[in-house]
Protein backbone atom coordinates (compact mmCIF):
# COMPACT_ATOMS: atom_id res chain seq x y z
CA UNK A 1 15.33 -16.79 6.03
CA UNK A 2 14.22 -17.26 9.65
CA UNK A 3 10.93 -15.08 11.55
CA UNK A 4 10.74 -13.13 14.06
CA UNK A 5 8.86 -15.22 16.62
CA UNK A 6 5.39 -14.82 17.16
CA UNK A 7 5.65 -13.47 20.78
CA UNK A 8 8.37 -12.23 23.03
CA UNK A 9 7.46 -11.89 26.77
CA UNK A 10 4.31 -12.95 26.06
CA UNK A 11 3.53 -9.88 23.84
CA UNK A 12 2.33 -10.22 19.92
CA UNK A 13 5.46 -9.57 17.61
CA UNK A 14 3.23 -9.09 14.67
CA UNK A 15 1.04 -6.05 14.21
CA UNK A 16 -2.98 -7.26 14.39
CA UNK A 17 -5.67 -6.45 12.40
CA UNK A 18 -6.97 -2.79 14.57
CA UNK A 19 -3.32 -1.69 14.36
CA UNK A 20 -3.06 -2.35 10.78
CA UNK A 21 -6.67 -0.49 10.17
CA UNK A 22 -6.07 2.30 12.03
CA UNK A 23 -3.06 2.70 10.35
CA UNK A 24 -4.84 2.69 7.00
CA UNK A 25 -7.78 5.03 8.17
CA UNK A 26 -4.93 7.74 9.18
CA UNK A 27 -3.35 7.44 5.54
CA UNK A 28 -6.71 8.15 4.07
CA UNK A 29 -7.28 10.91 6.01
CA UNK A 30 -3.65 12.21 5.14
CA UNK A 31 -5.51 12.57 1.44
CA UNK A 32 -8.40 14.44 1.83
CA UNK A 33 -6.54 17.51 1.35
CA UNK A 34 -5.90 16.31 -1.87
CA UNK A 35 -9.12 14.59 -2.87
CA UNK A 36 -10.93 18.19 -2.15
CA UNK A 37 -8.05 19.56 -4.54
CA UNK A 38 -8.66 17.47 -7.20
CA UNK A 39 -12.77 17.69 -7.12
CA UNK A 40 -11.56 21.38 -8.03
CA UNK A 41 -9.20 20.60 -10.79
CA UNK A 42 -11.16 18.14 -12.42
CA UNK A 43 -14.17 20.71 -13.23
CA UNK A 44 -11.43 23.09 -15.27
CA UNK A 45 -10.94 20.95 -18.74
CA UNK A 46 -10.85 17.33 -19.81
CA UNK A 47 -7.17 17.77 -19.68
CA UNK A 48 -7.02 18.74 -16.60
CA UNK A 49 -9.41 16.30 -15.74
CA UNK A 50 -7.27 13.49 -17.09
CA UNK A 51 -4.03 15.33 -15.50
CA UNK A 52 -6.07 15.03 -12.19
CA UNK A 53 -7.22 11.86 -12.23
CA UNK A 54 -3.89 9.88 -13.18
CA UNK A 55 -2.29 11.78 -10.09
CA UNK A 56 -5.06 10.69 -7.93
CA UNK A 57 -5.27 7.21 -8.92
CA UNK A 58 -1.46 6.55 -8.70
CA UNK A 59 -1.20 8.55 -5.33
CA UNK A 60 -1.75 6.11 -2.71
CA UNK A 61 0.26 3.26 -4.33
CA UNK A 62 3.43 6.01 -4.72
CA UNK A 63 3.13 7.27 -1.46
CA UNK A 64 3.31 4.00 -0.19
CA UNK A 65 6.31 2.43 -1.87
CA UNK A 66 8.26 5.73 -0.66
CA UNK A 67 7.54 5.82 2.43
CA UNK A 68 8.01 1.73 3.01
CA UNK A 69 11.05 1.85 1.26
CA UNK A 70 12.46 5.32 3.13
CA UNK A 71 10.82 4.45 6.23
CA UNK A 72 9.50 0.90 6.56
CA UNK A 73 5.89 2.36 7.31
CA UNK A 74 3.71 4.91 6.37
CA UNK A 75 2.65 8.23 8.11
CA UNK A 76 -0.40 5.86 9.52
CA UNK A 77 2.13 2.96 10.39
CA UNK A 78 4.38 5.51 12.19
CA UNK A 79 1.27 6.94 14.02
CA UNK A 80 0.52 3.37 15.53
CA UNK A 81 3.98 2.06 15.74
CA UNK A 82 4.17 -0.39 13.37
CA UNK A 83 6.78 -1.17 10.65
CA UNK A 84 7.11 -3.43 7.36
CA UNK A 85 10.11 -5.87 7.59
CA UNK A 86 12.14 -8.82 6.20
CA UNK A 87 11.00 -11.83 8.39
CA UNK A 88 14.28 -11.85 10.49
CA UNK A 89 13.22 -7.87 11.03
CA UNK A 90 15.83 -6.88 8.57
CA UNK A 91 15.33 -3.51 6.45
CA UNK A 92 13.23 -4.26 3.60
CA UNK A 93 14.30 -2.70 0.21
CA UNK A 94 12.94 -0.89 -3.21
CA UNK A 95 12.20 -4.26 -4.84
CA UNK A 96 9.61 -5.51 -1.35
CA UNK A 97 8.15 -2.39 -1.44
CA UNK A 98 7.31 -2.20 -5.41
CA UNK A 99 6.12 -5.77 -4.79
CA UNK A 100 4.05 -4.78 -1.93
CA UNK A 101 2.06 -2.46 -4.45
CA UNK A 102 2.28 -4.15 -7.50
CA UNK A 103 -1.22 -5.39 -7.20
CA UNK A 104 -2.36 -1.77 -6.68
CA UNK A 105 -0.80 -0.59 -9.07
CA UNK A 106 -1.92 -2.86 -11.16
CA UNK A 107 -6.06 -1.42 -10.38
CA UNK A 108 -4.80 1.49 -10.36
CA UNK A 109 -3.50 1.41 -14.30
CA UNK A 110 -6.57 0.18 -15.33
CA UNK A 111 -8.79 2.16 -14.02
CA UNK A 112 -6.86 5.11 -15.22
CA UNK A 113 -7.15 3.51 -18.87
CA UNK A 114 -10.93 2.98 -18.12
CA UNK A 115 -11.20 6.74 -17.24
CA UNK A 116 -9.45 7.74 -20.16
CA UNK A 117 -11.78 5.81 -22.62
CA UNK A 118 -14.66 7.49 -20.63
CA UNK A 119 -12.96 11.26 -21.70
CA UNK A 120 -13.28 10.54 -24.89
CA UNK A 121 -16.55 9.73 -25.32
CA UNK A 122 -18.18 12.10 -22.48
CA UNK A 123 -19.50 15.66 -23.90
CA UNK A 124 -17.23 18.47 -22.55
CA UNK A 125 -19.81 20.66 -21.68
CA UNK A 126 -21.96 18.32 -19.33
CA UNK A 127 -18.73 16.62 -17.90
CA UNK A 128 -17.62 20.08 -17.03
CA UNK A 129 -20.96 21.91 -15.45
CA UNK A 130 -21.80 18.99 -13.40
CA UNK A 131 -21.79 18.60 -9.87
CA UNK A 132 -19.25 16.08 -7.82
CA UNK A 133 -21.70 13.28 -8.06
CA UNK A 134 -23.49 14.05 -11.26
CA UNK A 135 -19.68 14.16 -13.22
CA UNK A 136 -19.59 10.45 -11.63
CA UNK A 137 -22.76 9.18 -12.47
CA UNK A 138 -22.37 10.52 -15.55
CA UNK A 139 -19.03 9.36 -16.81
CA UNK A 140 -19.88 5.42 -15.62
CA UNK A 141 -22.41 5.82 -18.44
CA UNK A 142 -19.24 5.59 -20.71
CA UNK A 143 -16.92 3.13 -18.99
CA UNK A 144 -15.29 0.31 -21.02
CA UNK A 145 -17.48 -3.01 -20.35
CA UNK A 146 -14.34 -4.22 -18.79
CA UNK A 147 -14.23 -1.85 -15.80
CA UNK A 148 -17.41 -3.42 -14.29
CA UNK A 149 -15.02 -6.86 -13.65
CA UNK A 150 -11.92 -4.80 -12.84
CA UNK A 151 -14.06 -3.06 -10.00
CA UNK A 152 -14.73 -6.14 -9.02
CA UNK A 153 -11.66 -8.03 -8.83
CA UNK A 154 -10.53 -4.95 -7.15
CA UNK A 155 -13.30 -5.22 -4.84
CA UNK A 156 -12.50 -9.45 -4.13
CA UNK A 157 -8.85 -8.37 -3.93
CA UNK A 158 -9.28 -6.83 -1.01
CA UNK A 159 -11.76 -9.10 0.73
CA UNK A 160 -9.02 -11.71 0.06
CA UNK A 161 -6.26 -9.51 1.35
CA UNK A 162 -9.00 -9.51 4.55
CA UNK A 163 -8.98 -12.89 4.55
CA UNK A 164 -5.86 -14.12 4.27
CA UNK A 165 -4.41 -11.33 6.94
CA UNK A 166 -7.13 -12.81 9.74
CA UNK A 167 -6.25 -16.52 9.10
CA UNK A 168 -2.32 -16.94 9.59
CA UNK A 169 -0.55 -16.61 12.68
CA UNK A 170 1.64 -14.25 11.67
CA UNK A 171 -0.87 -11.82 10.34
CA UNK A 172 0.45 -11.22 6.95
CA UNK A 173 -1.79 -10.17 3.98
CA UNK A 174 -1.55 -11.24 0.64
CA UNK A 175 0.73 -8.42 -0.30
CA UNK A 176 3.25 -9.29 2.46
CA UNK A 177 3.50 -13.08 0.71
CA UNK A 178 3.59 -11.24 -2.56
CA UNK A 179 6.82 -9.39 -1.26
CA UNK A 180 8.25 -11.59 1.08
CA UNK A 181 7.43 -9.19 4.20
CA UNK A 182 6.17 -9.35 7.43
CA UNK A 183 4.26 -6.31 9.82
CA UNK A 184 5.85 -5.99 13.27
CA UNK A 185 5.52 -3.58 16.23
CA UNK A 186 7.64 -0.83 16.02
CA UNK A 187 9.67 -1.74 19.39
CA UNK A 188 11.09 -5.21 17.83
CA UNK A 189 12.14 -4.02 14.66
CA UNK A 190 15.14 -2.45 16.95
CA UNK A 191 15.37 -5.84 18.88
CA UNK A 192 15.63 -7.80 15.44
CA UNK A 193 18.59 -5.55 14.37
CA UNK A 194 20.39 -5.53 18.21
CA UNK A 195 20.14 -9.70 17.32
CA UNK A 196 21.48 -9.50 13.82
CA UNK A 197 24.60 -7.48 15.06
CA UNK A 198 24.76 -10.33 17.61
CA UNK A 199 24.66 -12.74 15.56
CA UNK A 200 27.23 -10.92 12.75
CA UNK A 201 29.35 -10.54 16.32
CA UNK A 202 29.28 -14.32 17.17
CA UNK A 203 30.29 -15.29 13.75
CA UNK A 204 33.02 -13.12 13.30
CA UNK A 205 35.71 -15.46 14.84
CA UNK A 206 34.25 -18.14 12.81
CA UNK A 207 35.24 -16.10 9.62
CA UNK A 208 38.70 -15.03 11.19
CA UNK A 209 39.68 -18.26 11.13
CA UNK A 210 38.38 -19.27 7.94
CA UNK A 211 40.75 -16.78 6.31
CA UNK A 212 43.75 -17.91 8.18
């Protein structure tokens, strides 16, 4: 499969690394809502602390994979014009945008199972009368020795996505290699598909006469 090029009329194709971090601060924001929600929630019972923080974890990584798949970009994309694509701008489907969040997903199981073990062992009664930041320092105190590496592969994940999205031309992270995808201005995903029908048009004498 063929890219997009890197510049048409000496404009970027690609969405940069601002665009793409904007985009991400606006789909933060578009939880905060919810994150005040669930500080309430959790303070209730241990199962509706566990209720509340399964939601919470899986959230972001669910609202993305919708709203790529529905949409090709999230409410932040959308805000800065930018869209997730097939290389030749196509429409990217359910399987690119599960792969796109697969790693995610993947931190975001296990520190749900990390949690969980912490429930268990925490006393109800402290959990429950403590402050915001006196639940959390108090429930690290009975994390799984495991989550202390799985915070920080989290943590190098993302430095590498980082990485990897500032060195290559096309500005791709490591998530967009994952799922075979590419981040383009909003403006030439319609360009890609006016070529494609183009292209389909061109061919279509080609296949005429095949059949005859």
């Amino acid at each position: 499969m063929e890219f997009l090029p890197l510049k048409v009329n000496n404009d970027q194709v690609y969405a940069g690394f601002w665009k793409r971090l904007v985009a991400a601060i606006i789909d933060t924001l578009v939880f905060v809502p919810f994150l005040v929600i669930f500080h309430f929630t959790q303070g209730i019972s241990l199962t509706s602390a566990l209720i509340t923080l399964i939601i919470s974890s899986l959230l972001f990584s669910v609202y993305s994979i919708i709203f790529h798949y529905k949409f090709a970009a999230t409410l932040g994309k959308i805000a800065v014009g930018i869209k997730i694509t097939l290389p030749d701008g196509g429409k990217i489907g359910v399987k690119q945008a599960l792969l796109r969040s697969s790693v995610d997903l993947l931190f975001a199981f296990l520190i749900v199972v990390a949690h969980i073990v912490a429930l268990t062992k925490v006393n109800p009664d402290i959990y429950l009368n403590a402050g915001w930041m006196e639940r959390n320092e108090y429930i690290l105190l009975s994390f799984p020795a495991w989550h202390g590496a799985v915070s920080l592969a989290s943590e190098g994940w993302i430095w590498c996505e980082l990485l990897v999205l500032l060195c290559n031309k096309r500005k791709r992270a490591l998530h967009d290699f994952i799922a075979g995808t590419i981040v383009i201005k909003q403006e030439y995903t319609q360009q890609a598909t006016v070529s494609a029908c183009a292209g389909n048009a061109a061919l279509s004498p080609v296949s005429v006469h095949a059949h005859e």
